[in-house]
Protein backbone atom coordinates (compact mmCIF):
# COMPACT_ATOMS: atom_id res chain seq x y z
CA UNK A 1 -69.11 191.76 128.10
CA UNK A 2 -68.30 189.10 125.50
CA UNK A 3 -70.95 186.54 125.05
CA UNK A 4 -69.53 182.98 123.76
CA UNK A 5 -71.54 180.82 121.53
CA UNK A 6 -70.49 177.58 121.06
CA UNK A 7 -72.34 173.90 121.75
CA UNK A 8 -72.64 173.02 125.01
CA UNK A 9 -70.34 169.70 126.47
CA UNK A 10 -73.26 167.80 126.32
CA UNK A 11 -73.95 168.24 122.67
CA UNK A 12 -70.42 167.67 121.62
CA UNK A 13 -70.05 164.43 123.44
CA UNK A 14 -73.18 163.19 121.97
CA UNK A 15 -71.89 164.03 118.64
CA UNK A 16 -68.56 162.50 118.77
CA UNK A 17 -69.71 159.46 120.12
CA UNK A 18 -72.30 158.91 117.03
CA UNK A 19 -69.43 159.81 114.75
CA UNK A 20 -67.49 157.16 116.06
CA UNK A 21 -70.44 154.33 116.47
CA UNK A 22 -70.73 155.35 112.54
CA UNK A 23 -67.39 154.96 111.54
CA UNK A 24 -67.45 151.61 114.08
CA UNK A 25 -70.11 150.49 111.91
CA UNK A 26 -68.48 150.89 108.66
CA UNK A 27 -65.19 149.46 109.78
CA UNK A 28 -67.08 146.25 111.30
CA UNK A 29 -69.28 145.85 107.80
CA UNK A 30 -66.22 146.08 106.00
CA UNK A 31 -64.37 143.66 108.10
CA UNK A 32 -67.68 141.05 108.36
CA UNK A 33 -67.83 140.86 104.01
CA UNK A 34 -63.91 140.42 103.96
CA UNK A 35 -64.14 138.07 106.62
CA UNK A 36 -67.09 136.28 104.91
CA UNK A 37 -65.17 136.28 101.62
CA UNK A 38 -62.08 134.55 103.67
CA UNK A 39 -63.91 131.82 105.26
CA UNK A 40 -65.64 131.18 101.32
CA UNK A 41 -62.42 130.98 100.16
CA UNK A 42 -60.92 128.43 102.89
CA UNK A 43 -63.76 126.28 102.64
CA UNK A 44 -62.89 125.97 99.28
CA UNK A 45 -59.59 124.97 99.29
CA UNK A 46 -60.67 122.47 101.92
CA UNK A 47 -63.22 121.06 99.26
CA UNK A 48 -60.54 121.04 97.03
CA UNK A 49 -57.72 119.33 98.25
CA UNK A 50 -60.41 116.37 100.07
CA UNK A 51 -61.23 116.00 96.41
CA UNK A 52 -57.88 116.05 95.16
CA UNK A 53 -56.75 113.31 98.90
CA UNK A 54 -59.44 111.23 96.77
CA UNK A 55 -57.41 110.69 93.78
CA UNK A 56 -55.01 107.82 93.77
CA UNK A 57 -53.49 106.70 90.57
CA UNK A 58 -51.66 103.31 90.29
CA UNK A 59 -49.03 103.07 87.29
CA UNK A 60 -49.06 99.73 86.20
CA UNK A 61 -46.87 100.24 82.97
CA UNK A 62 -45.60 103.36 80.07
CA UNK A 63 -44.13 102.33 76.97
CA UNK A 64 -43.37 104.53 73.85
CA UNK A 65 -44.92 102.53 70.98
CA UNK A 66 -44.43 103.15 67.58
CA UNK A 67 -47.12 105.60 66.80
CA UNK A 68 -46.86 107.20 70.01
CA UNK A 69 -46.56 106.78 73.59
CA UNK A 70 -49.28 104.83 76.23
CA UNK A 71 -49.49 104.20 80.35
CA UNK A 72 -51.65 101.63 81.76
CA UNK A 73 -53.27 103.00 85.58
CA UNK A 74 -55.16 101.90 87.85
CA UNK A 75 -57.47 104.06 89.88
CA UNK A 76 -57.36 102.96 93.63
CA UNK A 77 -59.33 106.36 95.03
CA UNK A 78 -62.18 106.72 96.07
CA UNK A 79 -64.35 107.89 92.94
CA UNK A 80 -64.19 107.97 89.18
CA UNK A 81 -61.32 110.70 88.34
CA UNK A 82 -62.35 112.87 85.29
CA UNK A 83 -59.42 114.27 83.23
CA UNK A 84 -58.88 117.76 82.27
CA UNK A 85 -55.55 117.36 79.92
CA UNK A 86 -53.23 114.76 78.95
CA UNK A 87 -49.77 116.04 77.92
CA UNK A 88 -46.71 114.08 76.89
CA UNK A 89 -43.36 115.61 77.74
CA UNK A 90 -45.34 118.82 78.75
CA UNK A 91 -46.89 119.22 75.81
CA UNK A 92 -50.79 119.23 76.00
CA UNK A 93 -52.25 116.38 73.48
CA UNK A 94 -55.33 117.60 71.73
CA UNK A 95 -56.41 113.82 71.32
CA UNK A 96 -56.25 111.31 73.42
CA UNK A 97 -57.86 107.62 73.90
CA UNK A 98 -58.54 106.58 77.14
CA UNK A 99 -59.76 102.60 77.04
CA UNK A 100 -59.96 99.44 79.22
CA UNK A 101 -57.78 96.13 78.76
CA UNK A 102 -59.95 94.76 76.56
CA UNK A 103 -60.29 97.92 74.01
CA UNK A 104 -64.00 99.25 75.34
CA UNK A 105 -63.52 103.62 75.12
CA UNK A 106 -64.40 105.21 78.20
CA UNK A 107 -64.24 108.70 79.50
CA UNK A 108 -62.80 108.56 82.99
CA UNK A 109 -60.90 106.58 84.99
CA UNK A 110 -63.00 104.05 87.24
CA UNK A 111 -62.13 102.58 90.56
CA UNK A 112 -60.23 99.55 90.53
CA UNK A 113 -60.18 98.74 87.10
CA UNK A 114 -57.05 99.27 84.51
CA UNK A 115 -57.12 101.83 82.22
CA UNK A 116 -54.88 102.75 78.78
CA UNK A 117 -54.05 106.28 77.73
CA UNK A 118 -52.64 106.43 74.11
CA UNK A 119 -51.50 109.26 72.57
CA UNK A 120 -49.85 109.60 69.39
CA UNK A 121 -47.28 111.75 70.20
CA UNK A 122 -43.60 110.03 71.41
CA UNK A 123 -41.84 111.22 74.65
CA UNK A 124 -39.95 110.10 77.90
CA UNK A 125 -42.86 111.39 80.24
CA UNK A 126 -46.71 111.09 80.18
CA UNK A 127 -48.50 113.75 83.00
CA UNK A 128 -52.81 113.80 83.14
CA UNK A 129 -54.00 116.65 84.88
CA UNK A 130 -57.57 115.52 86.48
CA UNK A 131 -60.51 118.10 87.02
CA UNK A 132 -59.71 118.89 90.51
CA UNK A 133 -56.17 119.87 89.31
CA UNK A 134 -53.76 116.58 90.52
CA UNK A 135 -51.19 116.50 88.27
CA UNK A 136 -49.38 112.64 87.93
CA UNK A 137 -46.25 112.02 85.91
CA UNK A 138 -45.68 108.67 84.71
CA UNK A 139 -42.13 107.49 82.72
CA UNK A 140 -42.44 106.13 79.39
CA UNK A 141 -39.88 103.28 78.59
């Protein structure tokens, strides 16, 4: 008589039901940090584009002058607007003067109050680039 060895039922369904609560538990880890990642992310670009809603530029005037090219704006947002680049004609200006009316330098643009950008570069187009990544374009005459 043949004897057969084996595990019994009970055994084998209490084994494949902890395999499968483990590989449950790796799947659901996985899919919690990409998840977690996800909703980072999207609260992020929220952030960023209430930021960027913020940002509203008034263009008063742009005139090419002879050594170079200027725009006169107005800031009507909701904050002081840092910029990251000025370019002219797509071409990024390595200097730049940002000042009021009256010729005082500053270093951002301030609510409600006009601001000139000179550069000394000529072209048919200004375009500032602020720090949460608006980009305006503003004709030179």
């Amino acid at each position: 008589m043949m004897q057969r060895r084996g595990i019994s039922e009970i055994y084998s369904t209490i084994m494949m039901f902890t395999v499968a609560l483990a590989i449950a538990g790796v799947v659901i880890a996985a899919s919690s940090n990409q998840f977690n990642n996800q909703q980072q992310s999207a609260y992020q670009m929220l952030d960023s584009s209430q930021k960027r809603m913020s940002e509203s530029i008034s263009f008063v005037t742009g005139r090419d002058i002879g050594t170079g090219s200027e725009v006169e704006l107005v800031n009507f947002g909701l904050a002081n607007i840092n910029l990251d680049r000025v370019m002219v004609d797509a071409v990024r200006q390595q200097s730049y003067a940002m000042t009021f009316v009256n010729g005082t330098q500053t270093q951002f643009l301030p609510v409600k109050e006009p601001v000139i950008i000179s550069t000394g570069t000529s072209g048919s187009k200004m375009q500032i680039v602020t720090t949460y990544g608006s980009i305006f374009e503003f004709p030179l005459q």
